[in-house]
PDB file of N, CA and C in Angstrom:
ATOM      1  N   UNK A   1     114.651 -12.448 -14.272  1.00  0.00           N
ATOM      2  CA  UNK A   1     115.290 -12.452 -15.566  1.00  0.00           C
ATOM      3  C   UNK A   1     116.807 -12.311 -15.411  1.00  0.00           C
ATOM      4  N   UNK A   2     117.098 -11.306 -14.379  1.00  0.00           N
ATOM      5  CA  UNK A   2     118.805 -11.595 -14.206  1.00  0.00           C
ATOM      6  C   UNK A   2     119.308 -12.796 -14.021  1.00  0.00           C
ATOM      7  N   UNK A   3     118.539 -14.024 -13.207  1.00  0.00           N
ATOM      8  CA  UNK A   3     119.184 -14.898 -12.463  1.00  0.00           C
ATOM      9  C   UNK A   3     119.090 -15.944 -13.340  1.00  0.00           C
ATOM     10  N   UNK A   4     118.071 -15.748 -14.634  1.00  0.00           N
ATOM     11  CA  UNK A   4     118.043 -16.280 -15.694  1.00  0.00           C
ATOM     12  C   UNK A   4     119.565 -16.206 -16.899  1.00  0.00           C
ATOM     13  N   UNK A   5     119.985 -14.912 -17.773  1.00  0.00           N
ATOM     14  CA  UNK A   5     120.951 -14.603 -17.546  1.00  0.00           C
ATOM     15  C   UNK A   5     122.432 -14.698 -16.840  1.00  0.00           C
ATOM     16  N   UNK A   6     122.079 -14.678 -15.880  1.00  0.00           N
ATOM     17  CA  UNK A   6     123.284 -15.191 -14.849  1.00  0.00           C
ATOM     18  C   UNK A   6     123.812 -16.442 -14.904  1.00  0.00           C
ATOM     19  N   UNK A   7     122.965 -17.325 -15.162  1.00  0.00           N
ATOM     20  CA  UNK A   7     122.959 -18.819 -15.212  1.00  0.00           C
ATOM     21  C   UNK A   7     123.709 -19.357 -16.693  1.00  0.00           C
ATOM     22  N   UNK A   8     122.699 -18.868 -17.682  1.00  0.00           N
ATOM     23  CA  UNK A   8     123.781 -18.624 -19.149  1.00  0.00           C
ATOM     24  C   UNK A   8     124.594 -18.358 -18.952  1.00  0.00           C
ATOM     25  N   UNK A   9     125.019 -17.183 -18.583  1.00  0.00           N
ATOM     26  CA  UNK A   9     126.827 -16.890 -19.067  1.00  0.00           C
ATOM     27  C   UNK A   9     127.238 -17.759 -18.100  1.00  0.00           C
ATOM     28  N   UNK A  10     127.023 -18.114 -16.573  1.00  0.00           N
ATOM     29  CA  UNK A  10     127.711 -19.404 -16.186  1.00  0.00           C
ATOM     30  C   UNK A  10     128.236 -20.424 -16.923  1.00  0.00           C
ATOM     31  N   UNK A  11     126.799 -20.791 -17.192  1.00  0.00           N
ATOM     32  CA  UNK A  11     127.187 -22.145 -17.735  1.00  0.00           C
ATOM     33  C   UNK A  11     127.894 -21.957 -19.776  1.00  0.00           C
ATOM     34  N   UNK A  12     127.883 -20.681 -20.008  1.00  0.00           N
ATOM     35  CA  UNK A  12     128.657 -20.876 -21.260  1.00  0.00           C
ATOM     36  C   UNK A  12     130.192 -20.541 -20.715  1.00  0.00           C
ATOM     37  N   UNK A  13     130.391 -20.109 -19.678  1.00  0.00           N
ATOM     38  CA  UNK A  13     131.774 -19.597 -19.168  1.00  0.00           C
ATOM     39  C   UNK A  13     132.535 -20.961 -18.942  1.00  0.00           C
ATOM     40  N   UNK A  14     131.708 -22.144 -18.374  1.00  0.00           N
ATOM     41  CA  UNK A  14     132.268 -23.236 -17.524  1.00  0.00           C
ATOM     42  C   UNK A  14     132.075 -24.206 -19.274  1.00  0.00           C
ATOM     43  N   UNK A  15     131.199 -24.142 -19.912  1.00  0.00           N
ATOM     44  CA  UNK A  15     132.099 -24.864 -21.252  1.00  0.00           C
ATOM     45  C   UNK A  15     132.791 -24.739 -21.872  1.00  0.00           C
ATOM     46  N   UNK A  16     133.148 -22.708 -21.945  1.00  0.00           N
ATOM     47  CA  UNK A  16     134.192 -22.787 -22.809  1.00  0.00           C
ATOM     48  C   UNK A  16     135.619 -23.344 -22.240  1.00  0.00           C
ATOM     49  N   UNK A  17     135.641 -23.093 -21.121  1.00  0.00           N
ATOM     50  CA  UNK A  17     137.014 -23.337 -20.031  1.00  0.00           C
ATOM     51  C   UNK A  17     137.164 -25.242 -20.516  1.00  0.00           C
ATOM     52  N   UNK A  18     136.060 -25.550 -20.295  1.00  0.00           N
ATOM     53  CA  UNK A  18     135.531 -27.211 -19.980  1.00  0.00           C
ATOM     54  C   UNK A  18     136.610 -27.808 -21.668  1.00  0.00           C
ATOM     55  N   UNK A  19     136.254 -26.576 -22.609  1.00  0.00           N
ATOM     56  CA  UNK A  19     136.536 -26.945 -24.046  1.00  0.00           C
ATOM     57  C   UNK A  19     137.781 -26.839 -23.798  1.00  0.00           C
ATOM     58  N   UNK A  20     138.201 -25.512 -23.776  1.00  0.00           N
ATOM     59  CA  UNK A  20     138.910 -24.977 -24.224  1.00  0.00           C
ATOM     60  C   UNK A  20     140.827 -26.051 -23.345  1.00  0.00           C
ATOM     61  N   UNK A  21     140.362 -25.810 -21.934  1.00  0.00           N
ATOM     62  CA  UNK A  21     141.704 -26.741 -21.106  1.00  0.00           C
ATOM     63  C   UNK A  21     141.404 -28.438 -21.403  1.00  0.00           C
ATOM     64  N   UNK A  22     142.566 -28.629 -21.475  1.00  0.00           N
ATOM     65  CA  UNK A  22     143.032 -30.138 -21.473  1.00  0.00           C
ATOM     66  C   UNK A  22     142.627 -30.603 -20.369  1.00  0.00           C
ATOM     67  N   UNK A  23     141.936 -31.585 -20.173  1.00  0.00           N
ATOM     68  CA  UNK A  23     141.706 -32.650 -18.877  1.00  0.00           C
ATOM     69  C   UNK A  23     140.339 -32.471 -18.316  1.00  0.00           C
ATOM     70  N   UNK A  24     140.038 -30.615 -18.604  1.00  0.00           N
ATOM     71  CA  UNK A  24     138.358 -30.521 -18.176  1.00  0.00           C
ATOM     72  C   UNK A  24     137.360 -30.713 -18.543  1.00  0.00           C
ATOM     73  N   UNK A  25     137.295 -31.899 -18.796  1.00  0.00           N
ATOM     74  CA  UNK A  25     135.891 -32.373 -19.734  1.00  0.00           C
ATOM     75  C   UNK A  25     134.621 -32.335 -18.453  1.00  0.00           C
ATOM     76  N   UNK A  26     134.998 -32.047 -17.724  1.00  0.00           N
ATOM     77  CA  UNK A  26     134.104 -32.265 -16.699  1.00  0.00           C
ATOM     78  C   UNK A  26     133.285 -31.053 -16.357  1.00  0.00           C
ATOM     79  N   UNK A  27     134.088 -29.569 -16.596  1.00  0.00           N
ATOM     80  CA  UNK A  27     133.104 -28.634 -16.782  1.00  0.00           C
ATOM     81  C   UNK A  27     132.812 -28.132 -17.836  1.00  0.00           C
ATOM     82  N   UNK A  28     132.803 -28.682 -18.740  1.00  0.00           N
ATOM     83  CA  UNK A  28     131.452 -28.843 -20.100  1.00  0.00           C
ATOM     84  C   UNK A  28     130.361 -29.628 -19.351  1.00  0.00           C
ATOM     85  N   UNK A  29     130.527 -30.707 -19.119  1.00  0.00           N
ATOM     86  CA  UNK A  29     129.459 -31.312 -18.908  1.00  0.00           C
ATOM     87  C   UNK A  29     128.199 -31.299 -17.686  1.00  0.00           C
ATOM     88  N   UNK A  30     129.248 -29.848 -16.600  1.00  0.00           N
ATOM     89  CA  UNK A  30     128.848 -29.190 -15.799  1.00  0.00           C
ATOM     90  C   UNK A  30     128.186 -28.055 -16.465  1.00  0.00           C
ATOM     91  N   UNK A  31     128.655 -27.460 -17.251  1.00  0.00           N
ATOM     92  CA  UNK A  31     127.947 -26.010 -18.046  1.00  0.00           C
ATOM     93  C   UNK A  31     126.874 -26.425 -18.427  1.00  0.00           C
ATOM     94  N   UNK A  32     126.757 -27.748 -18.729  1.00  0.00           N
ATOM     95  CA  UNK A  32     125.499 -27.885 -20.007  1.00  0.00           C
ATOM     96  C   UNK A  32     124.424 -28.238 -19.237  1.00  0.00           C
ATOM     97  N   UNK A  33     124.827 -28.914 -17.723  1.00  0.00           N
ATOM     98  CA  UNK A  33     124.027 -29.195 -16.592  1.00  0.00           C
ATOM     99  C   UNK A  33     123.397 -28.147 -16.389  1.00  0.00           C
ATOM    100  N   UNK A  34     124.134 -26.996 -16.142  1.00  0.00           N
ATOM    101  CA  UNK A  34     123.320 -25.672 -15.379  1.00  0.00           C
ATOM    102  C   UNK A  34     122.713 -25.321 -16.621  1.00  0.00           C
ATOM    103  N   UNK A  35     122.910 -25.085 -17.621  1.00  0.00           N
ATOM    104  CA  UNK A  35     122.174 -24.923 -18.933  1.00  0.00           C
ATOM    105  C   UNK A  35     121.014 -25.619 -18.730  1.00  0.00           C
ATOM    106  N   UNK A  36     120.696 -26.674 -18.891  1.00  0.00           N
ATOM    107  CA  UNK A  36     119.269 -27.221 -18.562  1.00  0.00           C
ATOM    108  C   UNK A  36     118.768 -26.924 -17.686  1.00  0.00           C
ATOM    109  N   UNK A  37     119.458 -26.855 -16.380  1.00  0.00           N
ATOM    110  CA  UNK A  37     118.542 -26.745 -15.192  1.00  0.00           C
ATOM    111  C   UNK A  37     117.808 -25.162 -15.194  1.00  0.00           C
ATOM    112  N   UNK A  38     118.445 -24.488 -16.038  1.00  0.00           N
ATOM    113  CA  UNK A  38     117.883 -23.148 -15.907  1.00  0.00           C
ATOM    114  C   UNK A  38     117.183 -22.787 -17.302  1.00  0.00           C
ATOM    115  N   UNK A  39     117.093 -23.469 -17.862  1.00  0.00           N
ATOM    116  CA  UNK A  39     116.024 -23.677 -19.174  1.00  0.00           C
ATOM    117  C   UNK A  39     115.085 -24.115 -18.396  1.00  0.00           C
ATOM    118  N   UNK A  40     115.268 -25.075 -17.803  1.00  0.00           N
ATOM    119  CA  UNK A  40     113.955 -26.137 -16.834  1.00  0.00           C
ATOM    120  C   UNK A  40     113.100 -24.708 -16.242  1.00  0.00           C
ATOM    121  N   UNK A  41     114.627 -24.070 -14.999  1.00  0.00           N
ATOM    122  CA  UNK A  41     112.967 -23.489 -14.205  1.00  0.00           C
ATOM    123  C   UNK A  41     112.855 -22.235 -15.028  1.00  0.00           C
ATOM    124  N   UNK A  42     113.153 -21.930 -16.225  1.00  0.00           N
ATOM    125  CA  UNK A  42     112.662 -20.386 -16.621  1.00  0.00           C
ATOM    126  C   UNK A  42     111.444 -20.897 -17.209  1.00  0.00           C
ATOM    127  N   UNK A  43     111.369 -22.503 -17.928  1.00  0.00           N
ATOM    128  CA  UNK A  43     109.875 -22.816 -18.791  1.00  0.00           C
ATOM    129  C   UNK A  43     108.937 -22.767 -17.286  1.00  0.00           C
ATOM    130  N   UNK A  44     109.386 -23.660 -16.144  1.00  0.00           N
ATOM    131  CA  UNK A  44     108.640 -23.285 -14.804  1.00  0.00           C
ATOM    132  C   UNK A  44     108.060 -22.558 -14.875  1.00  0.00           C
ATOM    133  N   UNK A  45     108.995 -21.316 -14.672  1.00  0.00           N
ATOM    134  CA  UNK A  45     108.437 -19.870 -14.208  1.00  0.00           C
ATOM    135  C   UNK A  45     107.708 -19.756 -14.776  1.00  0.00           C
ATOM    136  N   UNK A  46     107.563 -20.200 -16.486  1.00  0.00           N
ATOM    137  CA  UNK A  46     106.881 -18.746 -17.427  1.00  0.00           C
ATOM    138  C   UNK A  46     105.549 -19.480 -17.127  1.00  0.00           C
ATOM    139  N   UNK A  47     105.572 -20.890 -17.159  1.00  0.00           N
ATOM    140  CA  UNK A  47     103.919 -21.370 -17.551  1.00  0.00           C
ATOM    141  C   UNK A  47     103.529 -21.311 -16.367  1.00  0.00           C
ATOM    142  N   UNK A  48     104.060 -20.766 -14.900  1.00  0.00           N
ATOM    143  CA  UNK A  48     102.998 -20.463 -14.085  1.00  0.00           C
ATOM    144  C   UNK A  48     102.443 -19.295 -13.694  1.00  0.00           C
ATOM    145  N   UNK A  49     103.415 -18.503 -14.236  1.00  0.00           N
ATOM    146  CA  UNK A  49     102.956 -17.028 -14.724  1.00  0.00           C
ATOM    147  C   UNK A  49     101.789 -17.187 -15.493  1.00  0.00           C
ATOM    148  N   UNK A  50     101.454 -18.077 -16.361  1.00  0.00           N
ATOM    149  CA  UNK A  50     100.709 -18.168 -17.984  1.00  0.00           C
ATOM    150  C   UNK A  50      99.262 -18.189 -17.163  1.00  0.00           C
ATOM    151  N   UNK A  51      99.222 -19.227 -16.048  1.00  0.00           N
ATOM    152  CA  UNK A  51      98.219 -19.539 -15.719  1.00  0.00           C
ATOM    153  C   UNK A  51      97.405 -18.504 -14.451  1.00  0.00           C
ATOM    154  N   UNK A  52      98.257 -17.806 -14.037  1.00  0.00           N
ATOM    155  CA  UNK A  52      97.411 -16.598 -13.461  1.00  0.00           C
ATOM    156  C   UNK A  52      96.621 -15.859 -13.810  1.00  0.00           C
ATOM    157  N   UNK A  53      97.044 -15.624 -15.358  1.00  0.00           N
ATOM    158  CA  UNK A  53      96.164 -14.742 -15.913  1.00  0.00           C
ATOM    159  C   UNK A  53      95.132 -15.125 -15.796  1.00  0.00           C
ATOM    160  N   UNK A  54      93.381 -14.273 -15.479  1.00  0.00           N
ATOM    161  CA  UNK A  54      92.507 -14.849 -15.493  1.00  0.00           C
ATOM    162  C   UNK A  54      91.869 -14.536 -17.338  1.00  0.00           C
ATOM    163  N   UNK A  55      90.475 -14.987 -17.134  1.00  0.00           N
ATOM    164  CA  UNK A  55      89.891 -15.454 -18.584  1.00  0.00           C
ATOM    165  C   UNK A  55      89.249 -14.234 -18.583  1.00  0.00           C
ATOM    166  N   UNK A  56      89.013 -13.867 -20.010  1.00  0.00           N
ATOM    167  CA  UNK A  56      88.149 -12.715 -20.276  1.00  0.00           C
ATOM    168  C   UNK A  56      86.484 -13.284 -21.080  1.00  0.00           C
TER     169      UNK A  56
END
């Protein structure tokens, strides 16, 4: 869950910069990269967590 976390404020740190300076359009479009990629593996994680559980 930290490294989950960790990854957010990355990638909101590298859009606001991306926004905020003249010429860096390139890390917005880097922030929003790591933004997905760590949406990607946290849904990963969770649904293979989901499936360990056994059946009652």
């Amino acid at each position: 869950m930290a490294l989950f976390l960790l990854l957010i404020l990355v990638a909101v740190v590298l859009g606001l910069i991306g926004v905020v300076a003249d010429g860096l359009g390139y890390l917005l479009a880097l922030g929003i990269v790591v933004f997905a990629a760590d949406v990607i593996f946290f849904a990963v994680r969770l649904s293979r967590r989901a499936r360990r559980r056994p059946l009652r």
